[in-house]
N, C-alpha and C. Protein backbone atom coordinates (compact mmCIF):
# COMPACT_ATOMS: atom_id res chain seq x y z
N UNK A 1 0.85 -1.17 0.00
CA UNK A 1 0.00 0.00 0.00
C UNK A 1 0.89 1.23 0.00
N UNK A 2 0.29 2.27 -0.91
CA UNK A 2 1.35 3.29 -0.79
C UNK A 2 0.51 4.51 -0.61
N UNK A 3 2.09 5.24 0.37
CA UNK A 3 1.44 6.26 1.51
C UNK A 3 2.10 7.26 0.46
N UNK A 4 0.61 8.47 0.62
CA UNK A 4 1.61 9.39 0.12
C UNK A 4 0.82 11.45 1.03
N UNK A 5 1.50 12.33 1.13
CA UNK A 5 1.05 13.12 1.76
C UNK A 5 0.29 14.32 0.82
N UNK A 6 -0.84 14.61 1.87
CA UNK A 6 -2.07 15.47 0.74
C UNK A 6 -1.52 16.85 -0.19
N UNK A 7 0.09 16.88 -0.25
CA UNK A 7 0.50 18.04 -0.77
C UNK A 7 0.51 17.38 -2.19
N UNK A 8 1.53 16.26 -2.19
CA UNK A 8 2.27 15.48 -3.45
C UNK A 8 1.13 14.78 -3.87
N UNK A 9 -0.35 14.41 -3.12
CA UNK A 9 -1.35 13.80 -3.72
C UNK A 9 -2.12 14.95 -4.73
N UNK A 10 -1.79 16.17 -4.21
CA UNK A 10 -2.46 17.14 -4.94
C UNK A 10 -2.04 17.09 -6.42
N UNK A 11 -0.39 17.20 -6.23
CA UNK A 11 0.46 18.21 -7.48
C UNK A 11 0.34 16.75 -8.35
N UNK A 12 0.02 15.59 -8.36
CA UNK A 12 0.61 14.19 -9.08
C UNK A 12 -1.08 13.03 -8.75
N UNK A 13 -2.25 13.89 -8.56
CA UNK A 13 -3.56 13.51 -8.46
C UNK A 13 -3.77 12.51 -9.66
N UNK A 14 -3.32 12.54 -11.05
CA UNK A 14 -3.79 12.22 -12.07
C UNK A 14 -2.95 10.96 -12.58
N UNK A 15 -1.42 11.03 -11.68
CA UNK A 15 -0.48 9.71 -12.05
C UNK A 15 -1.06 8.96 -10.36
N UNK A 16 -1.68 8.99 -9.70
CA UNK A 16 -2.16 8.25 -8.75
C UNK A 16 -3.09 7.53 -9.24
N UNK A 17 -3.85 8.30 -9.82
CA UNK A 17 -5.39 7.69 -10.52
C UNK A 17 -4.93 6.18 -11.43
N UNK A 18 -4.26 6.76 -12.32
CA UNK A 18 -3.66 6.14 -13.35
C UNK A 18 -3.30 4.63 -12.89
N UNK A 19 -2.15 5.27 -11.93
CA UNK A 19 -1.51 4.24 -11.03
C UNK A 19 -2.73 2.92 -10.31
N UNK A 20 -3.35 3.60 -9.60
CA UNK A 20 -4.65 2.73 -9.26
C UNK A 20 -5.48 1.87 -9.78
N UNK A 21 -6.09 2.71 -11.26
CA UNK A 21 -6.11 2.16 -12.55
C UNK A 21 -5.76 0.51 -13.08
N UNK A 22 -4.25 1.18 -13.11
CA UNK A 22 -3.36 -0.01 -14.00
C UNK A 22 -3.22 -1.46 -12.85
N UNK A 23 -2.58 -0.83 -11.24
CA UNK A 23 -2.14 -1.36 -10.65
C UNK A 23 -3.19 -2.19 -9.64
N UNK A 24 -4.35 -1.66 -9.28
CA UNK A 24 -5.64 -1.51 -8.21
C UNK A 24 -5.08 -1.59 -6.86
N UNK A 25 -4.17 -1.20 -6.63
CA UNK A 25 -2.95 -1.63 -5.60
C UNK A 25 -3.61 0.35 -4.51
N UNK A 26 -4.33 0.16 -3.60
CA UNK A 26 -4.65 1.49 -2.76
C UNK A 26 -4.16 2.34 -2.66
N UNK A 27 -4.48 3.97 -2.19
CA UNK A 27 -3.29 4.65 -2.03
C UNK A 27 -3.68 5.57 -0.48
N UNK A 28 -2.81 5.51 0.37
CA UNK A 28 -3.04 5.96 1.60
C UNK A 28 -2.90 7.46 1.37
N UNK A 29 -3.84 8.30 1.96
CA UNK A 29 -3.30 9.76 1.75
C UNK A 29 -3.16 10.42 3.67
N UNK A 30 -2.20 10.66 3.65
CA UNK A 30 -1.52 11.26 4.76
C UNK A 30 -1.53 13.01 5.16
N UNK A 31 -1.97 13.27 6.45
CA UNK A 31 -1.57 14.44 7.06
C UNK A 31 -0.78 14.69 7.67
N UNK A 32 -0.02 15.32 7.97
CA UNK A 32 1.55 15.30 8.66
C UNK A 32 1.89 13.74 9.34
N UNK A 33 1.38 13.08 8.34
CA UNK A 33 2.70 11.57 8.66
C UNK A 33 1.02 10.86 8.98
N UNK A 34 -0.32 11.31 9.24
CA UNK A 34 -1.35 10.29 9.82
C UNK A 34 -2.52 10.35 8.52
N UNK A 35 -2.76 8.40 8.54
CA UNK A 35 -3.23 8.51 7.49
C UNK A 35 -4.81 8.79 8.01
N UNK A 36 -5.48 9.85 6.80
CA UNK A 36 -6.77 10.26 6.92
C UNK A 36 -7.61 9.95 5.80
N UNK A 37 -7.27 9.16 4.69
CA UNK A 37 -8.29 9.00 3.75
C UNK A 37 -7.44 8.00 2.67
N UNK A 38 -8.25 7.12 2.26
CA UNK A 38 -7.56 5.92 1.03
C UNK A 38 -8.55 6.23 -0.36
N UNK A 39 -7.23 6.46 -1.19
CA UNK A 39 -7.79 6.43 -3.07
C UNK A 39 -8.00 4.67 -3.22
N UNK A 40 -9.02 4.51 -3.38
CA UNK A 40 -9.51 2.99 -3.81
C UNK A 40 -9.44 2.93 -5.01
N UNK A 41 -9.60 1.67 -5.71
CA UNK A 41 -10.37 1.35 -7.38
C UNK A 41 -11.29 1.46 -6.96
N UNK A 42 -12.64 1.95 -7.91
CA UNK A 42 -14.26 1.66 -7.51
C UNK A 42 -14.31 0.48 -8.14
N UNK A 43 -15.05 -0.27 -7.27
CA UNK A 43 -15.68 -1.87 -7.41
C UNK A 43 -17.38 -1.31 -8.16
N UNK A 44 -17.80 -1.70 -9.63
CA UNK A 44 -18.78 -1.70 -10.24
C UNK A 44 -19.92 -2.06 -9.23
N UNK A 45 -21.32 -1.43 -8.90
CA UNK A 45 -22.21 -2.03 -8.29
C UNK A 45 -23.41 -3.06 -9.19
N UNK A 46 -24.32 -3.47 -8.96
CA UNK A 46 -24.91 -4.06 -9.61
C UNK A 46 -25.87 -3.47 -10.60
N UNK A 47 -25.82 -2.49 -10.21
CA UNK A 47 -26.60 -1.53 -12.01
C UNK A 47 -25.53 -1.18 -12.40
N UNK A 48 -24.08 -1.17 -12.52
CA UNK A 48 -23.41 -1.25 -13.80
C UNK A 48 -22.83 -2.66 -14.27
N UNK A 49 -23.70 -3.61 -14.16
CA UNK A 49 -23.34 -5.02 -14.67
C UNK A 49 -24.33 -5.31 -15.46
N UNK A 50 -24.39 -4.91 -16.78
CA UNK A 50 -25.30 -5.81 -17.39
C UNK A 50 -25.45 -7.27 -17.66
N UNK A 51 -26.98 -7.83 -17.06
CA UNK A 51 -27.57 -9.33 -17.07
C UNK A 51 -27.06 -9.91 -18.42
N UNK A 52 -26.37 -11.46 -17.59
CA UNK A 52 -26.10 -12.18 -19.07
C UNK A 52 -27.49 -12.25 -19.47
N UNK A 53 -27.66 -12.06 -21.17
CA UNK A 53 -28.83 -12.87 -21.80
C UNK A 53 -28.89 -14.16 -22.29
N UNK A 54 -28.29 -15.15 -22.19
CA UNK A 54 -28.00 -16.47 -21.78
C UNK A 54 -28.64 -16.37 -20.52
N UNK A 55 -28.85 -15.79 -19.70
CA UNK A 55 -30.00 -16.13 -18.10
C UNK A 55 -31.15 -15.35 -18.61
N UNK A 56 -31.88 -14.99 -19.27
CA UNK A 56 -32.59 -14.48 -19.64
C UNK A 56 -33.89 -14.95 -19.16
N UNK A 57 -34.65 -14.78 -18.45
CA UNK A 57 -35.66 -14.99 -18.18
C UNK A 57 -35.84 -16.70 -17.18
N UNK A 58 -34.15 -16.91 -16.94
CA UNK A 58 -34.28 -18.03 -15.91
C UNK A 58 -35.05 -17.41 -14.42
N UNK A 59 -35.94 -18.73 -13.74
CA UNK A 59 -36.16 -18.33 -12.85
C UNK A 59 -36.00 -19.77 -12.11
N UNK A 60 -36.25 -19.59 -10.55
CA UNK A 60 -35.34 -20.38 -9.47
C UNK A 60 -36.64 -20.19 -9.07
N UNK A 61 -37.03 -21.85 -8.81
CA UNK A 61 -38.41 -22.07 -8.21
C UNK A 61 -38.17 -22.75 -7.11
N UNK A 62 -37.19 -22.78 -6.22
CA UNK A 62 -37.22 -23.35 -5.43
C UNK A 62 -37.07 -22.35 -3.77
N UNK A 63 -36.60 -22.99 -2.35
CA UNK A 63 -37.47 -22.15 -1.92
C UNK A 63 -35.35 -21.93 -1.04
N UNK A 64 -34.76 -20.41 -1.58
CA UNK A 64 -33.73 -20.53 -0.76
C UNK A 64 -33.18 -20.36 0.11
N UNK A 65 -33.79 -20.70 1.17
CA UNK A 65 -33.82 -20.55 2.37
C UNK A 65 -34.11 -21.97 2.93
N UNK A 66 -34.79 -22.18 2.44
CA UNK A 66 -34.96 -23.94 2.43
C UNK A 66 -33.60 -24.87 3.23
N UNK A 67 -33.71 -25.70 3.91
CA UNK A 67 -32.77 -26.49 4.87
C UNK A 67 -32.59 -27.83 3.40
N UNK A 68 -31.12 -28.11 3.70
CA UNK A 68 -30.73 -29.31 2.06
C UNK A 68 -30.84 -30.67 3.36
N UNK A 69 -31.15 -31.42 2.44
CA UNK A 69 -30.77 -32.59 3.03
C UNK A 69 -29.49 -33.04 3.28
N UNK A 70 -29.00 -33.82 3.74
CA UNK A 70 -27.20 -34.36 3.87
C UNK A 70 -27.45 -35.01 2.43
N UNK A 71 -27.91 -35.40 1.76
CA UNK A 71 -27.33 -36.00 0.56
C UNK A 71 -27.58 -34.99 -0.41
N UNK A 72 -27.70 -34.17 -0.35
CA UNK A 72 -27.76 -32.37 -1.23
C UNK A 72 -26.75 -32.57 -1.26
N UNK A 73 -25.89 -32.26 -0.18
CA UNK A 73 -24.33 -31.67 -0.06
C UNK A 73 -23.29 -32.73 -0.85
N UNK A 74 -21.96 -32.30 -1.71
CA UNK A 74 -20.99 -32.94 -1.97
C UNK A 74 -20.52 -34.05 -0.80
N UNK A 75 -20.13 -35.23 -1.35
CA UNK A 75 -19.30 -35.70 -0.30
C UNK A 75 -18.50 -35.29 0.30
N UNK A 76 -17.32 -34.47 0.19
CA UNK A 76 -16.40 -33.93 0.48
C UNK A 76 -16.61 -32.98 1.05
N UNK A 77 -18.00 -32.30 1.32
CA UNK A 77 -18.44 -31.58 2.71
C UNK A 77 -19.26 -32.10 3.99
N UNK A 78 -19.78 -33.09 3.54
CA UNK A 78 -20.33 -33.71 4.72
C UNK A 78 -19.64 -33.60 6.15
């Protein structure tokens, strides 16, 4: 994670971005040496994911919340 202080985040705002961008690697922003705020990547929410249409109109009739039986589960979780 890289620290950097809100002067040099100012003058070099646009090779941080970039940096974040390419790298998605955080960026700590610092006030005299304490950090007060992190440049993230934004993570897409679910209205900017458009629905595969291959699922198009699937629907799940079952109930999920529903308790599985032990023979639902893989062997290898039992």
């Amino acid at each position: 994670m890289k620290t950097v202080n809100l002067y040099e985040a100012k003058t070099h705002l646009s090779k941080l971005v970039a940096g974040i961008e390419a790298e998605g690697e955080p960026v700590v922003l610092c006030r005299n040496g304490v950090p007060v705020a992190d440049l993230v990547r934004h993570k897409p929410s679910a209205a900017d994911v458009e629905p595969d249409p291959e699922l198009a109109g699937a629907r799940y009739l079952g109930d999920p919340c529903a308790p599985l039986d032990e023979s639902d589960w893989p062997e290898a979780l039992r």
